[in-house]
Protein backbone atom coordinates (compact mmCIF):
# COMPACT_ATOMS: atom_id res chain seq x y z
CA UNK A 1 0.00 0.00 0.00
CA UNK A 2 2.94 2.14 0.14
CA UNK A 3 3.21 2.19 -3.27
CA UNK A 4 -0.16 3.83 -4.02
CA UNK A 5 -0.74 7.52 -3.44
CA UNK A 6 -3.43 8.72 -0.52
CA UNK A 7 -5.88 10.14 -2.84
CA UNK A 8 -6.06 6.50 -5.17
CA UNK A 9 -6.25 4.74 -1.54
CA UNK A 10 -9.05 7.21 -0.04
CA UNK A 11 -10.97 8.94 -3.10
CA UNK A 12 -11.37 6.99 -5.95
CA UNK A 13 -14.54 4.70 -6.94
CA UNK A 14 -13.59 1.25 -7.97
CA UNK A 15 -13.22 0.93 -11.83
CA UNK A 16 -14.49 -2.75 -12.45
CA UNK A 17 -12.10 -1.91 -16.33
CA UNK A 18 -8.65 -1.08 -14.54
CA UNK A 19 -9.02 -2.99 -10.74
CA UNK A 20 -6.29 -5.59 -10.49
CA UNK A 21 -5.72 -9.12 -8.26
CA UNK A 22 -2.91 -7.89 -5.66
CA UNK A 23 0.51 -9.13 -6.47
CA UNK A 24 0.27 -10.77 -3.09
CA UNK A 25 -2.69 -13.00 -4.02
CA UNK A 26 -4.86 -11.99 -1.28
CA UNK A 27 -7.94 -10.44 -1.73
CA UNK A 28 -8.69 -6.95 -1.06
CA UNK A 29 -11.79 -5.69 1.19
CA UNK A 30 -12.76 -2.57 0.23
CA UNK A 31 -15.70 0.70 0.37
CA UNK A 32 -16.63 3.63 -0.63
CA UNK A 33 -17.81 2.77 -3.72
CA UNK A 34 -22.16 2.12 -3.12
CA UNK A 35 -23.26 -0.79 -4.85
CA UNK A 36 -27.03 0.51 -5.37
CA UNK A 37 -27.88 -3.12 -5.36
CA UNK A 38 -27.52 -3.51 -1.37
CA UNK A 39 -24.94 -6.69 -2.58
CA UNK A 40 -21.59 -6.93 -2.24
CA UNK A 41 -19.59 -6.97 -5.26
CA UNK A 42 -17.16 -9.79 -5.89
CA UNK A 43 -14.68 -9.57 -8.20
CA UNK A 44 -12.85 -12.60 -7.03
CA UNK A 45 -9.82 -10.88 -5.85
CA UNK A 46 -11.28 -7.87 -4.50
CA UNK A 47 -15.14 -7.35 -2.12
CA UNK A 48 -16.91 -4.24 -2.03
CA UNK A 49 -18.87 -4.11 1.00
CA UNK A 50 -20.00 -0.75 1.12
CA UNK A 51 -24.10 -1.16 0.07
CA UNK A 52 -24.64 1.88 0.18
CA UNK A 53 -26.39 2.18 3.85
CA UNK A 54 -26.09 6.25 3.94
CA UNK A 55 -28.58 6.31 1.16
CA UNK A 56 -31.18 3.91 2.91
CA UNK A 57 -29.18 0.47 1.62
CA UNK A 58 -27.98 -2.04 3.94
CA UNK A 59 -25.28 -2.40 6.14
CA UNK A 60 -22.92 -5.05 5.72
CA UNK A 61 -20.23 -6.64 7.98
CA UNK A 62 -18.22 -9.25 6.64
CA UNK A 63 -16.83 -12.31 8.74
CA UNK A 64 -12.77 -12.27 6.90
CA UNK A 65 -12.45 -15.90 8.33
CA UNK A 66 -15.72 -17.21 7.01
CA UNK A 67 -16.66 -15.15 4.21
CA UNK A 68 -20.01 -14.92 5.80
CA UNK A 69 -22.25 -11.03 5.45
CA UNK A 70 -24.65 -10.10 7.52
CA UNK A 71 -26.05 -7.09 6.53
CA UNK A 72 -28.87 -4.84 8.33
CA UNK A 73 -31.29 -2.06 6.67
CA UNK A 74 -33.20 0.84 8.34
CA UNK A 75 -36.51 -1.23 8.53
CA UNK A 76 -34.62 -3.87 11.16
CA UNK A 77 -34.06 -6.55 8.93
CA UNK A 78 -31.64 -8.48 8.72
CA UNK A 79 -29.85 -11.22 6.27
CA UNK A 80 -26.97 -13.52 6.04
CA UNK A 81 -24.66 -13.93 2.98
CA UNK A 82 -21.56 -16.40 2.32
CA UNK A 83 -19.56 -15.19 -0.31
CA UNK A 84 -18.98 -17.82 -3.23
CA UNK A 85 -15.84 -17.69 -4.13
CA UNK A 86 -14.78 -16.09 -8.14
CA UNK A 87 -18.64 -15.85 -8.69
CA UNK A 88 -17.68 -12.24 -9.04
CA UNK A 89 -15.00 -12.49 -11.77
CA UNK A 90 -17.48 -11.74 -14.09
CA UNK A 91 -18.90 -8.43 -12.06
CA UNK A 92 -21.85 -9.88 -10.40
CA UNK A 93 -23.47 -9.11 -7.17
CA UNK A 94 -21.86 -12.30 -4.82
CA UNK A 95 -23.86 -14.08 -2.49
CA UNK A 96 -25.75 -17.06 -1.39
CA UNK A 97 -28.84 -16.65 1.16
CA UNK A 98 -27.44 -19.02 4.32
């Protein structure tokens, strides 16, 4: 992270066209990019977990160790996730009710 400049790190949206898998292999947890759709987005080697709850999406927590969401919305409810692996390679939402 060293390598990348503060405003790349804090102020730019994720660009599904230019994002990269980290040299290191891992995968990279990431917000501040809403996805509108309340999902997560799952590119494989990167998760977008911000759902955009400041505009009245859902909240979203994710379990590093598990891959398990649990995400909350302003109306109280509440649902569980487990992220399936590459299913986001191809730039779709990620999930699996559990």
């Amino acid at each position: 992270m060293d390598r990348v400049g503060g405003t790349k790190l804090r102020w730019e949206f994720i660009d599904r066209a230019e994002v990269r898998p980290h040299f290191s292999g891992k995968t990279v947890v990431v917000g501040h990019t809403p996805q509108v759709s309340g999902e997560v987005l799952d590119l494989g080697f990167l998760l977008c977990i911000d759902t955009d709850c400041s505009r009245g999406g859902w909240l979203s927590a994710l379990d590093t160790t598990t891959g398990r969401v649990i995400q909350a919305n302003e109306g109280a409810e509440l649902r569980r996730r487990t992220i399936i692996g590459n299913a986001g390679a191809r730039g779709e939402p990620a999930g699996q009710d559990v």
